[in-house]
N, C-alpha and C. Protein backbone atom coordinates (compact mmCIF):
# COMPACT_ATOMS: atom_id res chain seq x y z
N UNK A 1 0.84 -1.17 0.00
CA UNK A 1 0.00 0.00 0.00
C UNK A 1 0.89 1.23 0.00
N UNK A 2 0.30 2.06 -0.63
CA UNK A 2 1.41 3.35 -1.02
C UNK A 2 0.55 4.37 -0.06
N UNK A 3 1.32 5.52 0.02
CA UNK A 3 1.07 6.27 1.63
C UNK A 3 -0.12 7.06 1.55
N UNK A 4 -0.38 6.95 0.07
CA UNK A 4 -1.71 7.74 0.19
C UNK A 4 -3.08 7.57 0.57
N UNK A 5 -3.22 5.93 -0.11
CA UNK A 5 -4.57 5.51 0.74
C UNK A 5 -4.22 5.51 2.28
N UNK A 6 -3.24 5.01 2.86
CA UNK A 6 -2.61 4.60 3.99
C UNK A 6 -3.51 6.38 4.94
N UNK A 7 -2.78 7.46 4.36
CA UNK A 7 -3.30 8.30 5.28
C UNK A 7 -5.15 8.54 5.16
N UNK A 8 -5.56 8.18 4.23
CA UNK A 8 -6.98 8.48 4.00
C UNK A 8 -7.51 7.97 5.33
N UNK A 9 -7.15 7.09 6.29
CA UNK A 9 -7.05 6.46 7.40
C UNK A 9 -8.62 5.22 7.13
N UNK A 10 -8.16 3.85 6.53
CA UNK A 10 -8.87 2.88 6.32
C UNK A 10 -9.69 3.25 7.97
N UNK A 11 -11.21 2.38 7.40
CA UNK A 11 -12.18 2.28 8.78
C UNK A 11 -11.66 1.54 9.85
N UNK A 12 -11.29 -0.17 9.25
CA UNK A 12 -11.35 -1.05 9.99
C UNK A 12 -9.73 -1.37 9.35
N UNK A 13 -8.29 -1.87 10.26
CA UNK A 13 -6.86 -2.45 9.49
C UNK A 13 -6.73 -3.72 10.55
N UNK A 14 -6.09 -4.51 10.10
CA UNK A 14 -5.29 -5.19 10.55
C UNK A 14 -3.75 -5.54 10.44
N UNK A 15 -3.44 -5.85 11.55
CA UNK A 15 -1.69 -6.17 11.48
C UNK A 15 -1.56 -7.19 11.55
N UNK A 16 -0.61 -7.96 11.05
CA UNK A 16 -0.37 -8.92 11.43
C UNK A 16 1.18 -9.23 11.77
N UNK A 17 1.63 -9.34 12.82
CA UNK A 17 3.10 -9.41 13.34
C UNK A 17 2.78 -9.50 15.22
N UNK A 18 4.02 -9.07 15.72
CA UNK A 18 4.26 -9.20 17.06
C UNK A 18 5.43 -8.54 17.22
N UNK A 19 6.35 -7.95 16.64
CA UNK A 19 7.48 -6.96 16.59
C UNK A 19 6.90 -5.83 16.85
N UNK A 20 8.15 -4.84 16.76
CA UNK A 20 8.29 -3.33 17.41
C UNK A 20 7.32 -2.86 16.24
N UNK A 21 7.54 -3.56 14.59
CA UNK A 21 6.75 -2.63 13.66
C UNK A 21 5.50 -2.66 14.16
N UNK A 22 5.04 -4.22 13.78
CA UNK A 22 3.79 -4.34 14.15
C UNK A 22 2.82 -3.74 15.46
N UNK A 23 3.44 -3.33 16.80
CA UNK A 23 3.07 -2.94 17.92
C UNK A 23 2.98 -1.46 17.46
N UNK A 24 3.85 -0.40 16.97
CA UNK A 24 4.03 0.67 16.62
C UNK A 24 2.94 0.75 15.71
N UNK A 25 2.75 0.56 14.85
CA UNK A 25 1.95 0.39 13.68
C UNK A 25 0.17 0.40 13.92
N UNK A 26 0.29 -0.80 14.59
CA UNK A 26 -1.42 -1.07 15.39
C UNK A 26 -1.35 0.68 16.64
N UNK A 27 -0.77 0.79 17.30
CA UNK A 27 -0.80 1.69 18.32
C UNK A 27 -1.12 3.09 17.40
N UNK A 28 -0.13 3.26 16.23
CA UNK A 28 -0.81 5.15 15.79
C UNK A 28 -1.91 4.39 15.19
N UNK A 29 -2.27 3.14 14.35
CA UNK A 29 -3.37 3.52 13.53
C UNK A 29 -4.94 3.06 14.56
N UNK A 30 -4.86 2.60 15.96
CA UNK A 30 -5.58 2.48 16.67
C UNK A 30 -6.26 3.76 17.64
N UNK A 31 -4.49 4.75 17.57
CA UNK A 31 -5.02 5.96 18.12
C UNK A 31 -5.82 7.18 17.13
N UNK A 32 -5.35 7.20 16.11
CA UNK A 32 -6.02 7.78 14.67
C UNK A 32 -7.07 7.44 14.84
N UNK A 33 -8.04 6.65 15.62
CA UNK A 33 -9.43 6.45 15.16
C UNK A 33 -9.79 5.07 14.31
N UNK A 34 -8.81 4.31 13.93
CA UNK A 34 -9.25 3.02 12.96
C UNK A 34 -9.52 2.05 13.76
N UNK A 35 -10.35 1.17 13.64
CA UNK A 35 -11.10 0.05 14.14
C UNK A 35 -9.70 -1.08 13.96
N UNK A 36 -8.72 -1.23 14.74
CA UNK A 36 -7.87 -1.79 14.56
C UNK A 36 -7.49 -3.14 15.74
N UNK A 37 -7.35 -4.21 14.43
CA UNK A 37 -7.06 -5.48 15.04
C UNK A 37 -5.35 -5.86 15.07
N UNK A 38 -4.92 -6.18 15.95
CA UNK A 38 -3.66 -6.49 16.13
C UNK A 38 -3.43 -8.36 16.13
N UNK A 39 -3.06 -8.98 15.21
CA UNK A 39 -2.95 -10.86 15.10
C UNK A 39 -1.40 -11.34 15.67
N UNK A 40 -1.19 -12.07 16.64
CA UNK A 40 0.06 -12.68 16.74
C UNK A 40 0.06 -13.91 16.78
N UNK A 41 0.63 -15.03 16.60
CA UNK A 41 0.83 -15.95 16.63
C UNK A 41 1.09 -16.90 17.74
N UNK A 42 1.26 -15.84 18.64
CA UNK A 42 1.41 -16.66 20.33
C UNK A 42 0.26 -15.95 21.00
N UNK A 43 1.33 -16.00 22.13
CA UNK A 43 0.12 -15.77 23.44
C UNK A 43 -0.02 -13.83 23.61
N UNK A 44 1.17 -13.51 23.15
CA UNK A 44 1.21 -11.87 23.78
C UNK A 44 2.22 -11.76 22.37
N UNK A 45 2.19 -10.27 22.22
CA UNK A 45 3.81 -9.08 21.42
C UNK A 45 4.35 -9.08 21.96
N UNK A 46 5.45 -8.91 21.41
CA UNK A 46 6.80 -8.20 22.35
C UNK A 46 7.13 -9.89 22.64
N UNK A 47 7.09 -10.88 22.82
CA UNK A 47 7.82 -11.83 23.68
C UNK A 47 9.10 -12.31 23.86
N UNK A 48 9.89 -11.42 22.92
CA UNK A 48 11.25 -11.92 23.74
C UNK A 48 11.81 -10.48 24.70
N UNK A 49 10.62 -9.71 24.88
CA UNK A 49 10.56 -8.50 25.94
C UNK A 49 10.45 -9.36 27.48
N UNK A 50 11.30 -8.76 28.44
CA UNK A 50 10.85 -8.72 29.71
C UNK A 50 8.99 -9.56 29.34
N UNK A 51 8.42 -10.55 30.09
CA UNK A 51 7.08 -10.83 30.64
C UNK A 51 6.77 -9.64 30.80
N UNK A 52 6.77 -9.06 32.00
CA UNK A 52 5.96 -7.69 32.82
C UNK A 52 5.62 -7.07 31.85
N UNK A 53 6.91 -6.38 31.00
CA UNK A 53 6.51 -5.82 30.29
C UNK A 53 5.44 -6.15 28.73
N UNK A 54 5.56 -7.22 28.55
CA UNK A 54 4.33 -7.96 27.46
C UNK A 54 3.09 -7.67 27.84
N UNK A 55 2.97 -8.01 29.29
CA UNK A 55 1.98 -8.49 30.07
C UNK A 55 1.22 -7.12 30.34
N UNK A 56 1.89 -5.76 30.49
CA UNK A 56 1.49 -4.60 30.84
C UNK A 56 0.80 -3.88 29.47
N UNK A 57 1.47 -4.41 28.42
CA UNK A 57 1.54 -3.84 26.93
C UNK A 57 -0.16 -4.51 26.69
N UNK A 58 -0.50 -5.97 27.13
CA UNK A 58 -1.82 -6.39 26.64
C UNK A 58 -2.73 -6.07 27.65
N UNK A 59 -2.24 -5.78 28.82
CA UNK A 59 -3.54 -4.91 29.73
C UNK A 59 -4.28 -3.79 28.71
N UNK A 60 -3.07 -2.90 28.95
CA UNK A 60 -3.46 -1.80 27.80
C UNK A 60 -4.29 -1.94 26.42
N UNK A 61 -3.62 -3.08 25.97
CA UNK A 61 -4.61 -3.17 24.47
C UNK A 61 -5.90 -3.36 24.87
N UNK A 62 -5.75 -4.38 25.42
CA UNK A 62 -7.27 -5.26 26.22
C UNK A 62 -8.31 -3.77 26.56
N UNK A 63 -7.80 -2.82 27.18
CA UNK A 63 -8.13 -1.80 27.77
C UNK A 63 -8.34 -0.86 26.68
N UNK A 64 -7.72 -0.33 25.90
CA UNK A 64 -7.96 0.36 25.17
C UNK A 64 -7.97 0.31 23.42
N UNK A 65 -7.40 -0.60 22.99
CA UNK A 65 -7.21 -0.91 21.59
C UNK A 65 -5.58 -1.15 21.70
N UNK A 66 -5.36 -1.44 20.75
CA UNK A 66 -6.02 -2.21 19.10
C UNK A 66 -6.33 -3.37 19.85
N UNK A 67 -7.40 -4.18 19.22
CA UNK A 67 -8.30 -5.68 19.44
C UNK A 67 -7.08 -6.75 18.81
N UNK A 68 -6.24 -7.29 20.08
CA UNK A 68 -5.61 -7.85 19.82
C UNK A 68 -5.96 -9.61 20.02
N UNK A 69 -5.77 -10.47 18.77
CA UNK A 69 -6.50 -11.81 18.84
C UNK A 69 -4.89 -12.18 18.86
N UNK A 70 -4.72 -13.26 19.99
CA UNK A 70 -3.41 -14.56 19.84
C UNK A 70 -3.69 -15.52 19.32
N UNK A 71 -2.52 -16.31 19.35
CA UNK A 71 -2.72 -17.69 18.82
C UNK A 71 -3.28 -18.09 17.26
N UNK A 72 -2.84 -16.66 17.16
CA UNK A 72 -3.91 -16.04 15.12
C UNK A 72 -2.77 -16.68 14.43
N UNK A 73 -3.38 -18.11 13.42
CA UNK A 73 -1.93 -18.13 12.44
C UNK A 73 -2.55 -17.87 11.04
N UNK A 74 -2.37 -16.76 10.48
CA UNK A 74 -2.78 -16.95 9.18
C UNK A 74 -3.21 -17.88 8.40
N UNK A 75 -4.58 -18.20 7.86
CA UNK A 75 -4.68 -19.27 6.63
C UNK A 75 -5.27 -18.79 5.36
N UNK A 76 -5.43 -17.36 5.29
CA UNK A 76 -5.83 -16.93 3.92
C UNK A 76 -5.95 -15.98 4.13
N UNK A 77 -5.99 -15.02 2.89
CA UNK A 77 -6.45 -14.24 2.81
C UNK A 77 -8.06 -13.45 1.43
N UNK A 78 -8.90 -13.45 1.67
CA UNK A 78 -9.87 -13.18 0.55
C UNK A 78 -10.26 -11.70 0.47
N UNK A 79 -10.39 -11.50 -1.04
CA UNK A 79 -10.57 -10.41 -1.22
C UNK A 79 -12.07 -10.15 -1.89
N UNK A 80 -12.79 -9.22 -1.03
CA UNK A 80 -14.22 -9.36 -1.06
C UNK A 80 -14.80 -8.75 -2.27
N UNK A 81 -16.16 -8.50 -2.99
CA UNK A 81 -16.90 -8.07 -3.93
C UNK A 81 -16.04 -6.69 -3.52
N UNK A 82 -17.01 -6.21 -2.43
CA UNK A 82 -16.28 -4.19 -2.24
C UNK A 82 -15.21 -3.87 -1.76
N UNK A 83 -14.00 -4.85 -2.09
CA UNK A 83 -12.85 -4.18 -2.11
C UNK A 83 -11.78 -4.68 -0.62
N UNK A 84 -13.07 -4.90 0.12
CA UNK A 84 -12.55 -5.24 1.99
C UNK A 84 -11.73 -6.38 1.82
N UNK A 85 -10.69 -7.19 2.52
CA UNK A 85 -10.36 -8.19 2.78
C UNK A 85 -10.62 -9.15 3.95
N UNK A 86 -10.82 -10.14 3.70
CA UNK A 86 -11.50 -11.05 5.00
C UNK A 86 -10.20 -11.95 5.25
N UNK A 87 -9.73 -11.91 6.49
CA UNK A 87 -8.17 -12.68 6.87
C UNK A 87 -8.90 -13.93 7.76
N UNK A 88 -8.29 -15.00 7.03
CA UNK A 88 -9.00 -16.11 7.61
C UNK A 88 -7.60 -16.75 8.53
N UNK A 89 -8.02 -17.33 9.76
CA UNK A 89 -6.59 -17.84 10.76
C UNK A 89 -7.07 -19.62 10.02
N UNK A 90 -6.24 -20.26 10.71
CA UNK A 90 -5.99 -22.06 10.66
C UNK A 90 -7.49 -22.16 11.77
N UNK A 91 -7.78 -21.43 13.03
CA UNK A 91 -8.66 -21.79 13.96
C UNK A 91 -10.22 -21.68 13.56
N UNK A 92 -10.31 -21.54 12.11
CA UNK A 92 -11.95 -20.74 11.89
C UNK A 92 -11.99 -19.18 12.06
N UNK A 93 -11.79 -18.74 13.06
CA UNK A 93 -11.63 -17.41 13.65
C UNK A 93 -11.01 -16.28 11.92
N UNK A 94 -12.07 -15.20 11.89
CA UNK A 94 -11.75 -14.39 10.62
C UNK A 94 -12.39 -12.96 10.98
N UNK A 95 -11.62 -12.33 10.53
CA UNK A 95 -11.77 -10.50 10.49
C UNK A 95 -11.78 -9.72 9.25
N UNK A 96 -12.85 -9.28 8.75
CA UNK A 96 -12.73 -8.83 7.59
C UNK A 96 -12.34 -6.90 7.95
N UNK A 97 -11.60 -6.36 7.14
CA UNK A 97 -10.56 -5.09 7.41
C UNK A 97 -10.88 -4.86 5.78
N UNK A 98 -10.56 -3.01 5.75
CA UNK A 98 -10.06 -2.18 4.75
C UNK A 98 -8.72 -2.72 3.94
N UNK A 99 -7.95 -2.71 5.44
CA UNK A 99 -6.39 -2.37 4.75
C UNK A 99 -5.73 -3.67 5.87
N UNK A 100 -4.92 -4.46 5.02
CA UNK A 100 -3.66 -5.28 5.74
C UNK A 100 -2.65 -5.32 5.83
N UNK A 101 -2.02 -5.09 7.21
CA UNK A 101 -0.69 -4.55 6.78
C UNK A 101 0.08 -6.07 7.97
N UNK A 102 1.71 -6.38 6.82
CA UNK A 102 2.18 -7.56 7.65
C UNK A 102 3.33 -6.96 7.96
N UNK A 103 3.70 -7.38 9.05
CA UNK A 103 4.77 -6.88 9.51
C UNK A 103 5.57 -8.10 10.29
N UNK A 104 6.07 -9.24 9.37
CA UNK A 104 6.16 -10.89 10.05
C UNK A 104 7.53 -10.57 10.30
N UNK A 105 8.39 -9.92 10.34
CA UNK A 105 9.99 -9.95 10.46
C UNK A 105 10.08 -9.54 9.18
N UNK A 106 12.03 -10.28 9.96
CA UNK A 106 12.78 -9.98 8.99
C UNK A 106 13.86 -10.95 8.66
N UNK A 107 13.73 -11.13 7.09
CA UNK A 107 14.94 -11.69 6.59
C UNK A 107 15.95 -11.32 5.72
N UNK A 108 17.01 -11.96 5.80
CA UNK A 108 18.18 -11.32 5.07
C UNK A 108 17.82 -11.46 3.20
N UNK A 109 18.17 -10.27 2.84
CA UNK A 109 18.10 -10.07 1.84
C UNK A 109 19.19 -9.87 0.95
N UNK A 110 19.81 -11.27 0.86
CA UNK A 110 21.14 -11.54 0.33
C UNK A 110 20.83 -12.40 -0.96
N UNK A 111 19.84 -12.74 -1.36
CA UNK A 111 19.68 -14.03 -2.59
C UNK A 111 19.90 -13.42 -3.79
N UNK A 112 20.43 -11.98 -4.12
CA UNK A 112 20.75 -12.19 -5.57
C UNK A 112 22.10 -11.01 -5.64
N UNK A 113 22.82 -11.20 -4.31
CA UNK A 113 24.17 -10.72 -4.44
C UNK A 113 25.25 -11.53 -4.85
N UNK A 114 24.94 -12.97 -5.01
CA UNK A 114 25.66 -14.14 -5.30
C UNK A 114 26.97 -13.99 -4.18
N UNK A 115 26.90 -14.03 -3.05
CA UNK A 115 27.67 -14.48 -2.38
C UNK A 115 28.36 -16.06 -2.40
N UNK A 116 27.42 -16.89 -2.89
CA UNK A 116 27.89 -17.95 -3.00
C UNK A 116 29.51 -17.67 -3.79
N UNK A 117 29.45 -17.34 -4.93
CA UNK A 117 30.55 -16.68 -6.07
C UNK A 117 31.99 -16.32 -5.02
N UNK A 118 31.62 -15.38 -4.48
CA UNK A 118 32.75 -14.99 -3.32
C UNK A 118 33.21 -16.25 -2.51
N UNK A 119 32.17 -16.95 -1.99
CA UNK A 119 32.40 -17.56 -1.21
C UNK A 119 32.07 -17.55 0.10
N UNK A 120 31.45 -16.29 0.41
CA UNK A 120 30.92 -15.75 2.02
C UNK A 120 30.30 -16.46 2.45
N UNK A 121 30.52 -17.15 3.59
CA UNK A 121 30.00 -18.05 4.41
C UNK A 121 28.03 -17.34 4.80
N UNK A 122 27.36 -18.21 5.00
CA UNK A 122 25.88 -17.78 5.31
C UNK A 122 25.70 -18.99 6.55
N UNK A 123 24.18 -18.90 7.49
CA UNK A 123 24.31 -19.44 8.13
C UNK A 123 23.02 -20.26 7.63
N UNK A 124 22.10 -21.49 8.63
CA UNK A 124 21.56 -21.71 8.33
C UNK A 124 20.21 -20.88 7.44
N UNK A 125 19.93 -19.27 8.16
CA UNK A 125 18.43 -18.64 8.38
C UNK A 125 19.32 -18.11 6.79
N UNK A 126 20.44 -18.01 5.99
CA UNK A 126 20.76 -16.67 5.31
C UNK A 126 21.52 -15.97 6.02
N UNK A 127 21.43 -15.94 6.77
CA UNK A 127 22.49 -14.26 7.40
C UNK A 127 23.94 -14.92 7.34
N UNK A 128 24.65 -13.53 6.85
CA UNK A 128 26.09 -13.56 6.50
C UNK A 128 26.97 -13.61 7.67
N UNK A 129 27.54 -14.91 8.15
CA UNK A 129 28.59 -14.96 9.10
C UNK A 129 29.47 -14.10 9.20
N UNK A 130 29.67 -12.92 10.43
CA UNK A 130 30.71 -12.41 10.72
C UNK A 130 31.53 -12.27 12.05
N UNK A 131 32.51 -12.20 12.63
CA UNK A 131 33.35 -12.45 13.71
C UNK A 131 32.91 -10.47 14.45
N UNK A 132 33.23 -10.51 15.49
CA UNK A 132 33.11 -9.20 16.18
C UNK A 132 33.19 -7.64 15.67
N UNK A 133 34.08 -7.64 14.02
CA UNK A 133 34.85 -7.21 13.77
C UNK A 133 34.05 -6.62 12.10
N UNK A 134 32.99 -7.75 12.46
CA UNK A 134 32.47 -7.05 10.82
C UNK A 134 33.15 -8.15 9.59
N UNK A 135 34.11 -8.62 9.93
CA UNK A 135 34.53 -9.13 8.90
C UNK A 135 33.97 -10.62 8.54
N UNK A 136 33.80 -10.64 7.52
CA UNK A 136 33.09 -12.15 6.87
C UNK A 136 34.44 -13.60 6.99
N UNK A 137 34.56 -14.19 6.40
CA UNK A 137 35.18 -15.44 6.01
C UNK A 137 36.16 -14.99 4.93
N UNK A 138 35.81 -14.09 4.06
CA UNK A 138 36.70 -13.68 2.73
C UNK A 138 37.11 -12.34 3.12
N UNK A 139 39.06 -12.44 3.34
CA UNK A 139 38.83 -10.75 3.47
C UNK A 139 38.39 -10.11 2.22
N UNK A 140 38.69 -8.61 2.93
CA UNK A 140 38.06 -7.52 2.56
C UNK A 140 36.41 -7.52 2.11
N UNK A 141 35.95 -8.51 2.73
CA UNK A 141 34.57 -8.24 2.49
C UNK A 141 33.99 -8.39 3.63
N UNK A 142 32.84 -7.52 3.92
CA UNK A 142 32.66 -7.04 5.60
C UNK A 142 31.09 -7.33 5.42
N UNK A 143 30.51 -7.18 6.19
CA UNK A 143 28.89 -7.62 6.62
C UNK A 143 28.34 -6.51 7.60
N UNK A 144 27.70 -5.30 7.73
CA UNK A 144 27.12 -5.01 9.29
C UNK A 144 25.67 -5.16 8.73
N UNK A 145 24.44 -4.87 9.85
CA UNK A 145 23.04 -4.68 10.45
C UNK A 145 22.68 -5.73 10.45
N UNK A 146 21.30 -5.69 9.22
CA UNK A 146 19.90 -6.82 9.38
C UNK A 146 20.66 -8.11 8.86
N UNK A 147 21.19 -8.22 7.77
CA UNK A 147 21.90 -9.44 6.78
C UNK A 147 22.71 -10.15 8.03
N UNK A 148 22.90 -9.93 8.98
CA UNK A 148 24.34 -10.43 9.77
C UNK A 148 23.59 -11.04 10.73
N UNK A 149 22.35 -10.80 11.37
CA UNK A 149 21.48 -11.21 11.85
C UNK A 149 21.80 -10.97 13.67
N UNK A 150 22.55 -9.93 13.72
CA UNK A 150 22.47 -9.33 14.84
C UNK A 150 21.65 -8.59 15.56
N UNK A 151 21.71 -8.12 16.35
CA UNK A 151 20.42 -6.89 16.95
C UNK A 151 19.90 -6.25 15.43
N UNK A 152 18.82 -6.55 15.33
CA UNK A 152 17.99 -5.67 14.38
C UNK A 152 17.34 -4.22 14.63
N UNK A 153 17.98 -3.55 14.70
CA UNK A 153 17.67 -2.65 15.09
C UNK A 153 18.65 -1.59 14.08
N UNK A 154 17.67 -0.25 13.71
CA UNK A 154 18.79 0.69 13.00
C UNK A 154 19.69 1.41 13.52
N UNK A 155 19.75 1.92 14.54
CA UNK A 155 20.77 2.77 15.41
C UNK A 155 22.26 1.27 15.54
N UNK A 156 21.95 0.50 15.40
CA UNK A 156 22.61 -0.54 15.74
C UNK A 156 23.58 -1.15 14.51
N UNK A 157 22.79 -1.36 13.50
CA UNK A 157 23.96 -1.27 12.32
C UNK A 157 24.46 -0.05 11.59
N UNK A 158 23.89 1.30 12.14
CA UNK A 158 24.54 2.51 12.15
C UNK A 158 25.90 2.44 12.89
N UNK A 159 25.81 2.37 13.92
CA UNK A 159 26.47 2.13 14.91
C UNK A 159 28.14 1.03 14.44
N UNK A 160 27.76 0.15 14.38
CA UNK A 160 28.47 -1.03 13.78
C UNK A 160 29.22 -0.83 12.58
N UNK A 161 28.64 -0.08 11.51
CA UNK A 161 28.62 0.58 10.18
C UNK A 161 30.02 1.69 10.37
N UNK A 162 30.00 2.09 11.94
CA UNK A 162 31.20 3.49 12.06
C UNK A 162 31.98 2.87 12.81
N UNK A 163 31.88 1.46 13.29
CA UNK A 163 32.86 1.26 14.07
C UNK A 163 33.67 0.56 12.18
N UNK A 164 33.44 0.04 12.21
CA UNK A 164 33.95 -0.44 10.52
C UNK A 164 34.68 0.13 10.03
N UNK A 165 34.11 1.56 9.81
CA UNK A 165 34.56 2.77 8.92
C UNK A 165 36.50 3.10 9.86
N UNK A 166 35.62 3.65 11.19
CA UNK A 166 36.82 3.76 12.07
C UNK A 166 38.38 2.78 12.08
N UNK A 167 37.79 1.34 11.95
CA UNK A 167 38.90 0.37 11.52
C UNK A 167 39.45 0.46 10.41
N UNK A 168 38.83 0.46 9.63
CA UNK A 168 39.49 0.37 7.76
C UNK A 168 39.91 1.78 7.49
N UNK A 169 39.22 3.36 8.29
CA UNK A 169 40.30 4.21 7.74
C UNK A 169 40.34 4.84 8.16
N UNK A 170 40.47 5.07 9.35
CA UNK A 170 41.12 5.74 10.41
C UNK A 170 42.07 4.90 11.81
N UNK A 171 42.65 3.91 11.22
CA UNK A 171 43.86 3.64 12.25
C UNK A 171 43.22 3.16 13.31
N UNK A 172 42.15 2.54 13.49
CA UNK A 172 41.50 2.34 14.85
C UNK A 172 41.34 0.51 14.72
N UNK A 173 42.53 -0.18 14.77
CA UNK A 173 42.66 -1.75 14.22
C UNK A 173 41.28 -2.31 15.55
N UNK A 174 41.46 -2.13 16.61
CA UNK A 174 40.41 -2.77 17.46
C UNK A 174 38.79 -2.12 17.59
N UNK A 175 38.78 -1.07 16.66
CA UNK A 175 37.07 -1.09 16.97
C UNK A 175 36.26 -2.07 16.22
N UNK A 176 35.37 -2.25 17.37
CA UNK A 176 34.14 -2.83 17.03
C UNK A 176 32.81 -2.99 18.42
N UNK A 177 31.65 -3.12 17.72
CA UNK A 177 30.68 -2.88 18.65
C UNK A 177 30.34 -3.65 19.33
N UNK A 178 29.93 -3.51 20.92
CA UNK A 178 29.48 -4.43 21.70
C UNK A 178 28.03 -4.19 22.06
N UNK A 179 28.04 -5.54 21.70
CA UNK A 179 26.20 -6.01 21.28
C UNK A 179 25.68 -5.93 22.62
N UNK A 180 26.65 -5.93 24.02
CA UNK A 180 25.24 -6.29 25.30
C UNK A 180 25.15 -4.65 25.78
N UNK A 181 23.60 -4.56 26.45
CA UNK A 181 23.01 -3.58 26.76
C UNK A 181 22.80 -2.78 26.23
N UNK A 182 22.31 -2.68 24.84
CA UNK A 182 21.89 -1.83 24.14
C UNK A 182 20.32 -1.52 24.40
N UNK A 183 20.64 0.12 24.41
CA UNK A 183 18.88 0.21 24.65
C UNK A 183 17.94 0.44 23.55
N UNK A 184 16.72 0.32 23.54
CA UNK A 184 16.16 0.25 22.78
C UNK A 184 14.32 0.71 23.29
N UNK A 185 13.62 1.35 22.61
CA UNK A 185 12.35 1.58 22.83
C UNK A 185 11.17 1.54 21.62
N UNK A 186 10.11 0.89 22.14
CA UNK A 186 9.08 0.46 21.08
C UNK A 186 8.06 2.01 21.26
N UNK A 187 8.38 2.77 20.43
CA UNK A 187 6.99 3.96 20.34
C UNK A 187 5.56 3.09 20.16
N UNK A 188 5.33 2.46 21.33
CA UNK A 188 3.74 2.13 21.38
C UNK A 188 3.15 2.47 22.56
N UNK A 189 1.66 2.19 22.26
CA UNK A 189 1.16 2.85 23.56
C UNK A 189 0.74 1.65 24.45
N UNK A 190 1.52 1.97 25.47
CA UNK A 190 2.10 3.17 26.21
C UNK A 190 3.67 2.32 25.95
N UNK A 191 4.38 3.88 25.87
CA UNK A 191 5.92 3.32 25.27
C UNK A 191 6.10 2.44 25.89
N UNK A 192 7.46 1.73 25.52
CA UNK A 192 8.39 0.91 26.05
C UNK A 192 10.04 1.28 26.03
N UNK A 193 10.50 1.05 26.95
CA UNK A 193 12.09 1.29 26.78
C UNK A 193 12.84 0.38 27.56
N UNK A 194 14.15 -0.55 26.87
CA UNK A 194 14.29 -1.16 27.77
C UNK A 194 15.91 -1.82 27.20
N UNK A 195 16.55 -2.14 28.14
CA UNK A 195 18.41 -2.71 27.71
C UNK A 195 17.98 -4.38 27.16
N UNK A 196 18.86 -4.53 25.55
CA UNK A 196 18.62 -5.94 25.25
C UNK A 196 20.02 -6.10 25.43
């Protein structure tokens, strides 16, 4: 969907995920006024968050929106006479919505750089094996952010991205980033902030 219907602000949306997008996503278009359903696949969002904090995040929904259904696994999707879509789960259980938006993760998007050719090691999921340092299996060829399958997060392969830079050209042979306690916050309602 391109941003224009997107702001016309659909009646009724659904999400479908359990990530920061998906939580972010359901939260402005639930506060905007849209009749908004939130689908995850388990029991709660957020779950590799702190419990408490999951647990505080679905009070709130429960309490105020978005209409969040668990245990939702996708089994179709149909697209109606007027345009609506009806999202059917594996359980029977179905919500027909304006607008669907998925937000299932993320995968590395390495399949038509031919790494194989190089030789760059990958792991089982796709993501490009690298040591502390950024560096792959083949020198001079380096890996940082989502592809490497580290903290997903953008401040984070920003981050990683200058410690790199700093090594290769500016004389700095030992930088590189350390992955524990990084903070991080989900803009949903009601925020979240918290050290992974």
């Amino acid at each position: 969907m391109a941003s224009s219907p997107f702001l016309a602000l659909p009646e009724r949306v659904a999400v479908v995920g359990a990530g920061y997008i998906a939580v972010e996503l359901a939260g402005v278009i639930n506060g905007l006024g849209a009749k908004t359903h939130l689908f995850v696949r388990k029991h709660a969002p957020l779950r590799s968050f702190d419990p408490m904090i999951s647990e505080t995040l679905v009070e709130v929904m429960n309490a105020e929106g978005p209409q969040l259904h668990t245990n939702a696994i996708p089994k179709a999707v149909v697209k109606n006479a007027d345009g609506s879509l009806t999202l059917e789960l594996e359980d029977g259980r179905s919500e027909t919505v304006d607008c669907l938006i998925w937000a299932i993760g993320r995968e590395p998007a390495n399949d038509n750089i031919n790494l194989e050719a190089a030789g760059v090691k990958t792991n089982e999921k796709g993501y490009i094996v690298v040591d502390k340092y950024q560096n792959t299996n083949i020198e001079g060829i380096y890996a940082v952010g989502d592809n490497t399958g580290a903290v997903e997060l953008t401040p984070v392969a920003v981050a990683s991205g200058r410690r790199l830079s700093e090594r290769l050209f500016n004389n700095k042979p030992d930088e590189h980033l350390d992955y524990s306690n990084i903070p991080t916050v989900v803009f949903s309602h009601p925020p979240i902030g918290t050290v992974v």
